[in-house]
Protein backbone atom coordinates (compact mmCIF):
# COMPACT_ATOMS: atom_id res chain seq x y z
CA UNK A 1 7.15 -2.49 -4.72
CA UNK A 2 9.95 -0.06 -5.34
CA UNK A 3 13.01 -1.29 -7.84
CA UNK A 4 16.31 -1.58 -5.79
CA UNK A 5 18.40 0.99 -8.32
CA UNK A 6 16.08 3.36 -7.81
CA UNK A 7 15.14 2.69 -4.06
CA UNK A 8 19.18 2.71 -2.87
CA UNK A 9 19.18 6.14 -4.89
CA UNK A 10 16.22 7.11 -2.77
CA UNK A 11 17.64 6.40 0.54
CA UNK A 12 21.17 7.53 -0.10
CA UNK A 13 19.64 11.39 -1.08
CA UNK A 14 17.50 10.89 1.91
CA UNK A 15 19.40 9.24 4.46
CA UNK A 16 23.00 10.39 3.23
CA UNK A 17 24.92 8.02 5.40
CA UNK A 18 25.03 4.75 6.87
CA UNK A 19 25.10 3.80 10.92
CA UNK A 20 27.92 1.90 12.28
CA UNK A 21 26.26 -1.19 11.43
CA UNK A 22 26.13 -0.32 7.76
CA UNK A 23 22.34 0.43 7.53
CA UNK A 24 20.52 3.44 6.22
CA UNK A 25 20.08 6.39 8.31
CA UNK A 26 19.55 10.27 8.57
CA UNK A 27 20.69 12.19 11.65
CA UNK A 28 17.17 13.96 12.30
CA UNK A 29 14.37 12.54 10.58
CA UNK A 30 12.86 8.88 9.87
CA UNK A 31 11.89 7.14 7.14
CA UNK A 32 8.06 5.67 6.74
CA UNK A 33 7.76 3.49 4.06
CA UNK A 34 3.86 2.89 2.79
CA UNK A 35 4.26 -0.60 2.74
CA UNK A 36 4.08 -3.32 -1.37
CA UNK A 37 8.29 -3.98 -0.56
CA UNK A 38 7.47 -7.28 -2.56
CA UNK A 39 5.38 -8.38 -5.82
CA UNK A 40 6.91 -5.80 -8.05
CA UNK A 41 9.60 -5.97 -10.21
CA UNK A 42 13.29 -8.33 -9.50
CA UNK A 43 15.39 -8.23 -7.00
CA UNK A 44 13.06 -8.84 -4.20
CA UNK A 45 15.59 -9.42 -1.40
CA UNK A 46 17.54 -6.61 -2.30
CA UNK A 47 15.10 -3.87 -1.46
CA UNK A 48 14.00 -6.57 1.31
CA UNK A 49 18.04 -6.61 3.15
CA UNK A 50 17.76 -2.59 2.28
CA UNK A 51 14.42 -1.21 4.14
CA UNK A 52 14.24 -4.44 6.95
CA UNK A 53 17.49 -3.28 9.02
CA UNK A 54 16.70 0.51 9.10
CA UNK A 55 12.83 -0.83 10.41
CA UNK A 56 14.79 -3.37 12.72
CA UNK A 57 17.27 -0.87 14.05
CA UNK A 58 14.91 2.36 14.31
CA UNK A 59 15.86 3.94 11.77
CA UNK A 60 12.45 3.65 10.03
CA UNK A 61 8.72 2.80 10.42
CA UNK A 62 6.34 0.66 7.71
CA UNK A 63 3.06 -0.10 7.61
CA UNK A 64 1.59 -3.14 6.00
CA UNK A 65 0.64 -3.13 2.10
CA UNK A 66 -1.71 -5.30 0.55
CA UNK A 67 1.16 -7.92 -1.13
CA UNK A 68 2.70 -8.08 2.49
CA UNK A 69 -0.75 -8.95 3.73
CA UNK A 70 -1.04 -11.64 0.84
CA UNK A 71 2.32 -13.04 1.12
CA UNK A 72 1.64 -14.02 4.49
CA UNK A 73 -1.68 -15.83 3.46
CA UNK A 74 0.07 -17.41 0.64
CA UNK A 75 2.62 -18.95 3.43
CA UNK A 76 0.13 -19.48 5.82
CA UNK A 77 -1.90 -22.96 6.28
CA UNK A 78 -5.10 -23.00 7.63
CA UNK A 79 -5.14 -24.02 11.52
CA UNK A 80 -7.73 -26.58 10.82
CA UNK A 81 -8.03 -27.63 7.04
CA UNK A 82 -4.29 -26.93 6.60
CA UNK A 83 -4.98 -25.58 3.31
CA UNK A 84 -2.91 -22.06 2.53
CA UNK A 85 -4.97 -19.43 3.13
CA UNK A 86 -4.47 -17.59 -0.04
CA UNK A 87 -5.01 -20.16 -3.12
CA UNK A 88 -2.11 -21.62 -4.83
CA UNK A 89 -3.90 -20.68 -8.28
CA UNK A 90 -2.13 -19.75 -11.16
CA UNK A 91 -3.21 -16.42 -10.78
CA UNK A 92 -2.00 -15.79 -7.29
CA UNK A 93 1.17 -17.27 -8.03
CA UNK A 94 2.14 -15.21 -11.12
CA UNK A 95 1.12 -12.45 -9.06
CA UNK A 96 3.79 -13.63 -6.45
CA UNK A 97 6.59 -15.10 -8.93
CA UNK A 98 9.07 -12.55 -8.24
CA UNK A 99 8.82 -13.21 -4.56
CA UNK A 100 8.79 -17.05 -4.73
CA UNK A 101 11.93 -16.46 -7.49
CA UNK A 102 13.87 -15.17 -4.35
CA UNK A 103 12.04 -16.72 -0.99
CA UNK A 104 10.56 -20.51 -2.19
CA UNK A 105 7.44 -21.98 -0.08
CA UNK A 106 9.09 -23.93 3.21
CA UNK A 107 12.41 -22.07 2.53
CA UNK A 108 13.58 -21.28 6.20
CA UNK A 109 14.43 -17.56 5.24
CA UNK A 110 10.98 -17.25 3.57
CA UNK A 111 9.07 -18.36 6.79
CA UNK A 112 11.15 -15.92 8.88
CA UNK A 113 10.12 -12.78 6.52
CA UNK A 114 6.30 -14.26 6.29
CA UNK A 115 7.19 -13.96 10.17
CA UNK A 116 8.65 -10.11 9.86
CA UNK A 117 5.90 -9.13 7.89
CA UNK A 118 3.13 -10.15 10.48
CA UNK A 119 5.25 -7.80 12.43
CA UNK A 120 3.80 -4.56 10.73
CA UNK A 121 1.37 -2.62 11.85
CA UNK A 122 -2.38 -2.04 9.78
CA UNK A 123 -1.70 1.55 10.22
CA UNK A 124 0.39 4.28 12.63
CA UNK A 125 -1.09 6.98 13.88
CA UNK A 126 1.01 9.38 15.15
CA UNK A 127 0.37 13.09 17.00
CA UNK A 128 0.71 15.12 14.02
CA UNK A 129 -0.49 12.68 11.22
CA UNK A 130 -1.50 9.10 9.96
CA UNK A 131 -0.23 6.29 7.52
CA UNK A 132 -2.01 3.54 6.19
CA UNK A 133 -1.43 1.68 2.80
CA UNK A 134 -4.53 2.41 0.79
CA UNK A 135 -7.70 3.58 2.62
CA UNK A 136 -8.24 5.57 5.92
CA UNK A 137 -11.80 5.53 6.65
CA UNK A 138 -12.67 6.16 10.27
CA UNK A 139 -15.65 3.53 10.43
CA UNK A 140 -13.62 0.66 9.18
CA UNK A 141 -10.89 1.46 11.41
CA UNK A 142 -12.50 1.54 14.31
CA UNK A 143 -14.29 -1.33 13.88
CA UNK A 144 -10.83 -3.48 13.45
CA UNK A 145 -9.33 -1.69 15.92
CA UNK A 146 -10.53 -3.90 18.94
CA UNK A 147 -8.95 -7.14 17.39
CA UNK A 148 -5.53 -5.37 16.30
CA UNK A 149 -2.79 -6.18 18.80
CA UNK A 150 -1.79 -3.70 20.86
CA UNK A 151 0.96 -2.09 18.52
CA UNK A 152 -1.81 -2.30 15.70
CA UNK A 153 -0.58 -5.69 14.13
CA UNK A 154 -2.56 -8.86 13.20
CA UNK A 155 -3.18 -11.95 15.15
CA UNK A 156 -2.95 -15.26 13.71
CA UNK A 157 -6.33 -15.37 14.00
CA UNK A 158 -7.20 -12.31 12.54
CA UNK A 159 -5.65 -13.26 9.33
CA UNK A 160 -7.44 -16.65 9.02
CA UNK A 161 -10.80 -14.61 9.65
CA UNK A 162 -9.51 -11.94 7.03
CA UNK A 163 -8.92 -14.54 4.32
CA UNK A 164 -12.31 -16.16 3.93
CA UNK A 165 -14.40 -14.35 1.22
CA UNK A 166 -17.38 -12.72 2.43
CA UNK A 167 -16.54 -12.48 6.29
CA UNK A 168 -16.73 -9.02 7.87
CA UNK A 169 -13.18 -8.69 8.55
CA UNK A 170 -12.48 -9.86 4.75
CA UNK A 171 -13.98 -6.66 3.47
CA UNK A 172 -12.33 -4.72 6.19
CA UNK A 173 -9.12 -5.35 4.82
CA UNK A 174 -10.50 -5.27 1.31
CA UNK A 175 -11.16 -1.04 2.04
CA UNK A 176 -8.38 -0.38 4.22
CA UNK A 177 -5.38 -2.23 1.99
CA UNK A 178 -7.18 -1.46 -1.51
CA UNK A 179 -9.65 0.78 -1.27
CA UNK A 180 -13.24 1.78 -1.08
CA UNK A 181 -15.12 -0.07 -4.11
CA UNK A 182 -18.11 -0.11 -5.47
CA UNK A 183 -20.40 -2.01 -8.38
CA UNK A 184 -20.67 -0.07 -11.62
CA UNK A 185 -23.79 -0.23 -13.13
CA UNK A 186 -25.02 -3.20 -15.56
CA UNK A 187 -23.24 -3.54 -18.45
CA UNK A 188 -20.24 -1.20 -17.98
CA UNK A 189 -16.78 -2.61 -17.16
CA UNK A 190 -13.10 -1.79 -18.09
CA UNK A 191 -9.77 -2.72 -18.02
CA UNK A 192 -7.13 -2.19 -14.78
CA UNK A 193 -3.66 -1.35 -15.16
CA UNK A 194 -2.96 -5.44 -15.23
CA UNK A 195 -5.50 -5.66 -18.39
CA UNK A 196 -8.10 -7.76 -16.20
CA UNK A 197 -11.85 -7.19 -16.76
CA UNK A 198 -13.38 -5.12 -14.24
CA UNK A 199 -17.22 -4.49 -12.84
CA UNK A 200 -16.34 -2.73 -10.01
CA UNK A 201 -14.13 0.38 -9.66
CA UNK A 202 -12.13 1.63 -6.50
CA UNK A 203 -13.48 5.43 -5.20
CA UNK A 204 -11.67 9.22 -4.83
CA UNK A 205 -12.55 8.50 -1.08
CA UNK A 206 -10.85 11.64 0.16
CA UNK A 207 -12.63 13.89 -3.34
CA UNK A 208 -15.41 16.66 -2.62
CA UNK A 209 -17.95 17.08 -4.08
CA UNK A 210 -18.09 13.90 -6.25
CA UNK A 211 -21.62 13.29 -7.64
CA UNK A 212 -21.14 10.38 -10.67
CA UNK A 213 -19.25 7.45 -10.79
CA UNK A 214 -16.71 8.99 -13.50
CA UNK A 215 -16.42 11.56 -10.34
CA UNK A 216 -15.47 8.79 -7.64
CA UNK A 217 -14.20 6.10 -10.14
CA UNK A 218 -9.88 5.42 -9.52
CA UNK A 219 -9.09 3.99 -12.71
CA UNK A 220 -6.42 4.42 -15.30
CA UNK A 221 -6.83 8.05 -17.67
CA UNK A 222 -7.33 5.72 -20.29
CA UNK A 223 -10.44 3.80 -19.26
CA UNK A 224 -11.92 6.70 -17.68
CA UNK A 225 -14.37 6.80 -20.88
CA UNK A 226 -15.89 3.15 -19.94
CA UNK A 227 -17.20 4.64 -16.77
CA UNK A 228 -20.60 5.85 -16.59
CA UNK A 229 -21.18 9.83 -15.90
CA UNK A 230 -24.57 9.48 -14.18
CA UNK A 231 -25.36 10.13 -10.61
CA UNK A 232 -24.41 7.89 -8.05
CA UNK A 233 -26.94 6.16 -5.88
CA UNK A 234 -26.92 7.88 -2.80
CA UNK A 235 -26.44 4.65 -0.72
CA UNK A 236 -23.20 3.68 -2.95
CA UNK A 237 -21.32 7.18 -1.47
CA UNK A 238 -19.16 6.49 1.40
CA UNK A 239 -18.00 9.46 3.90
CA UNK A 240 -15.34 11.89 2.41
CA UNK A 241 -12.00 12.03 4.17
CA UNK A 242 -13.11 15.35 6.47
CA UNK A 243 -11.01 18.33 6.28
CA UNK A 244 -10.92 18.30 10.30
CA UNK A 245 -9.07 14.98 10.39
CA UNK A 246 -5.61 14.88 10.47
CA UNK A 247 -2.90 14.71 7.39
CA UNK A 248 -2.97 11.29 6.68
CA UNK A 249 -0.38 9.46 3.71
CA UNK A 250 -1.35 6.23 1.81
CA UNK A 251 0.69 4.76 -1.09
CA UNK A 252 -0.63 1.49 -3.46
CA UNK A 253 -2.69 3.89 -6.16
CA UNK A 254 -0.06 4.06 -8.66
CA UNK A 255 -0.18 8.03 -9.79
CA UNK A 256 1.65 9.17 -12.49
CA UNK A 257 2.91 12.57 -13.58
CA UNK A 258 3.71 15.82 -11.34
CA UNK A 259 3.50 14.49 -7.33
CA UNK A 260 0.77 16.69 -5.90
CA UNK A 261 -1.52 16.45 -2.55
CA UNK A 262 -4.86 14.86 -3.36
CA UNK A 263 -6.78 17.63 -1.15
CA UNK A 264 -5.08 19.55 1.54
CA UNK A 265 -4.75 16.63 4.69
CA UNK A 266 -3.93 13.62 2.29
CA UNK A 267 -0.75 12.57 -0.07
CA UNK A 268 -0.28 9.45 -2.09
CA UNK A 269 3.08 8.82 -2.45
CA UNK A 270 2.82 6.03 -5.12
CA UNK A 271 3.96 7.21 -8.12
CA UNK A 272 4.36 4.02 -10.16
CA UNK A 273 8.10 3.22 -9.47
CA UNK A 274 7.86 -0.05 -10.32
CA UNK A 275 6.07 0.95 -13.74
CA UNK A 276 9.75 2.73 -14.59
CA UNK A 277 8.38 6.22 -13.41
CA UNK A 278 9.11 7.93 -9.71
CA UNK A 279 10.26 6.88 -6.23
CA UNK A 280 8.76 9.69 -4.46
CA UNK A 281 8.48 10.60 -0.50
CA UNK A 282 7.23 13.50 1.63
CA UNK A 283 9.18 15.59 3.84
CA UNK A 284 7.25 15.86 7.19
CA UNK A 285 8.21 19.16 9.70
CA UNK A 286 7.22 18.69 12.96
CA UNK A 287 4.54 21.75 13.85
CA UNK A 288 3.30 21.07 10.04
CA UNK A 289 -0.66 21.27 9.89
CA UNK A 290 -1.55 20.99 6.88
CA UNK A 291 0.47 18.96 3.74
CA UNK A 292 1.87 21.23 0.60
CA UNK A 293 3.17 20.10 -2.94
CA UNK A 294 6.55 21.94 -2.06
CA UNK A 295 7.36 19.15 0.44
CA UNK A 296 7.06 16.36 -2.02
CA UNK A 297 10.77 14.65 -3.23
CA UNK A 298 10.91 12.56 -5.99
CA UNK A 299 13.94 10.65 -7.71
CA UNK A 300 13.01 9.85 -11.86
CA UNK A 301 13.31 6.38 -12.66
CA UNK A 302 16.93 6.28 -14.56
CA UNK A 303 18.87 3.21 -14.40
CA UNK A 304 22.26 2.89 -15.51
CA UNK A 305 22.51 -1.11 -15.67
CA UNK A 306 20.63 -3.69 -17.14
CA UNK A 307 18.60 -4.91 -13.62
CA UNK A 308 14.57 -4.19 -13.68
C-alpha cells in the first residue's frame, strides 16, 4: 500500500492538475497503479477516495494486488457453507486491521469497495507492454486465462475455487499475486520482512543464469546467509522471463535502494513506500522497446506531519 502524504505528492508531480470534477489527471499520459492500495500503513480511505476516481473516470488503470484479492475473500461468504472465504484468524485480521479500522465487516461502504475491487483485472496486457502484481509467467497465465472474464477479472466463482488450499486455481493465484516459490531444503529456514518463520522462499523468476537457491531465493539482504548455496534440483527451476517477451511491470517485492530494471523487459516498481522509503513509477513512451533506469521517477519518503 502506498502512504497518502507521500502518494498525493506522487500524483500531484505526475498528474499536475486536477479535472473538472476535482480528480487526478495528466493531459497526455495515464497512470497504472500495480495494485496493494490497502493493508499498509493508516489512512486507508484516503489513498482509496485518491486512486478510485482517476480509475473510475479514465484517468488511470490498476491491476489487482494480492491484499485486494484477500480483502475480497475476507468479505466474502462461502455460497454454500457461508463461512468467509478467507479465515477470520487472528492472523488474517491483524494483517487487515488498518482496513477494517476504516471499512468494518457489513459496513455498506465496505461491501461496495469489496465490490470495486472484484472490478480489477488479474493483469493488462497492452500492445507495447504488460502489468501484473507479482508474477508473469506465461504457463500460469494461460491456464487462468479461460475462466477470467472477458476484461480479465474474476468471477464469483473463481474466487471461491481460488480460496480453498490445495486446488489448482489456489496455486495459480499463489504464483501470479506472490510469486514463484519453492521448498528450501531440510533444515534451512529464515525470517521474512514480517519476522515469520519461513521454509520456503519466493524465486528471481525473471534472473539468468541462476544455478543455487541463494541465486533464485527473494528474500531480505539480511537473511540471504540462511539460504543454502548449492545447486538447485533441476525440477525446482521454473522458465526464466524470456528476453523475446514483452516489457512487462510488477510491483509487491518491496526493493529498496537505487530504482533499477531487474533485466532489460521487466521493472518492479515497489520500492517499500509503506516501509518509509520511495513511491516510485515508470515513465512509459509510446514506440519504447525495451525499459531503461533513466525512465524510473521516484518521490523519497519525507513527511511533514505527524500521519503514517
Amino acid at each position: 500500500m502506498v502512504m497518502p502524504v507521500r502518494l498525493y505528492s506522487c500524483l500531484k508531480f505526475l498528474a499536475t492538475k486536477k479535472d473538472e470534477s476535482g480528480v487526478f489527471s495528466h493531459p497526455e499520459r495515464k497512470a497504472i497503479f500495480l495494485g496493494d492500495f490497502i493493508d499498509r500503513g493508516k489512512e486507508e480511505a484516503l489513498v482509496i477516495n485518491t486512486v478510485k476516481p482517476m480509475i473510475d473516470h479514465g484517468h488511470a488503470l490498476a491491476v489487482m494486488g494480492n491484499h485486494e484479492f484477500n480483502a475480497v475473500c475476507y468479505h466474502t461468504n462461502h455460497p454454500h457453507t457461508k463461512k468467509p472465504l478467507r479465515e477470520h484468524s487472528a492472523r488474517n485480521q491483524k494483517t487487515h486491521q488498518a482496513f477494517l479500522d476504516e471499512y468494518p465487516v457489513g459496513d455498506n461502504k465496505t461491501l461496495e469497495l469489496i465490490d470495486w475491487f472484484k472490478t480489477l483485472p488479474l493483469f493488462i496486457e497492452l500492445d507495447e507492454f504488460r502489468v501484473i502484481h507479482a508474477c508473469w509467467h506465461d504457463d500460469t497465465v494461460k491456464r487462468i486465462k479461460p475462466q477470467l472474464s472477458v476484461n480479465h477479472t474474476l468471477t464469483d466463482e473463481l474466487f471461491v475455487k481460488a480460496s480453498e488450499v490445495g486446488s489448482a486455481e489456489y496455486d495459480i493465484f499463489e504464483t501470479l499475486l506472490k510469486g514463484i516459490e519453492i521448498p528450501l531444503p531440510e533444515g534451512f529456514q529464515f525470517s521474512d520482512k514480517d519476522g515469520n518463520i519461513r521454509t520456503q522462499t519466493r524465486i528471481k523468476w525473471w534472473k539468468q543464469g541462476a544455478k543455487t537457491y541463494r541465486d533464485y531465493a527473494q528474500v531480505p539482504d539480511c537473511e540471504l546467509h540462511n539460504i543454502p548455496d548449492i545447486i538447485l534440483p533441476k525440477t525446482l527451476i521454473n522458465p526464466e522471463y524470456s528476453d523475446t517477451n514483452k516489457p512487462v511491470f510488477i510491483g509487491h517485492y518491496w526493493f529498496s535502494g537505487v530504482p533499477k530494471i531487474l533485466k532489460k523487459n521487466v521493472a518492479c516498481l515497489d520500492y517499500s513506500v509503506a516501509n518509509r522509503e520511495k513511491l516510485v513509477c515508470y515513465r512509459w513512451n509510446k514506440g519504447d522497446k525495451s525499459l531503461a533506469n533513466s525512465h524510473f521517477v521516484q518521490v523519497d519518503c519525507v513527511i511533514n506531519d505527524d500521519r503514517r
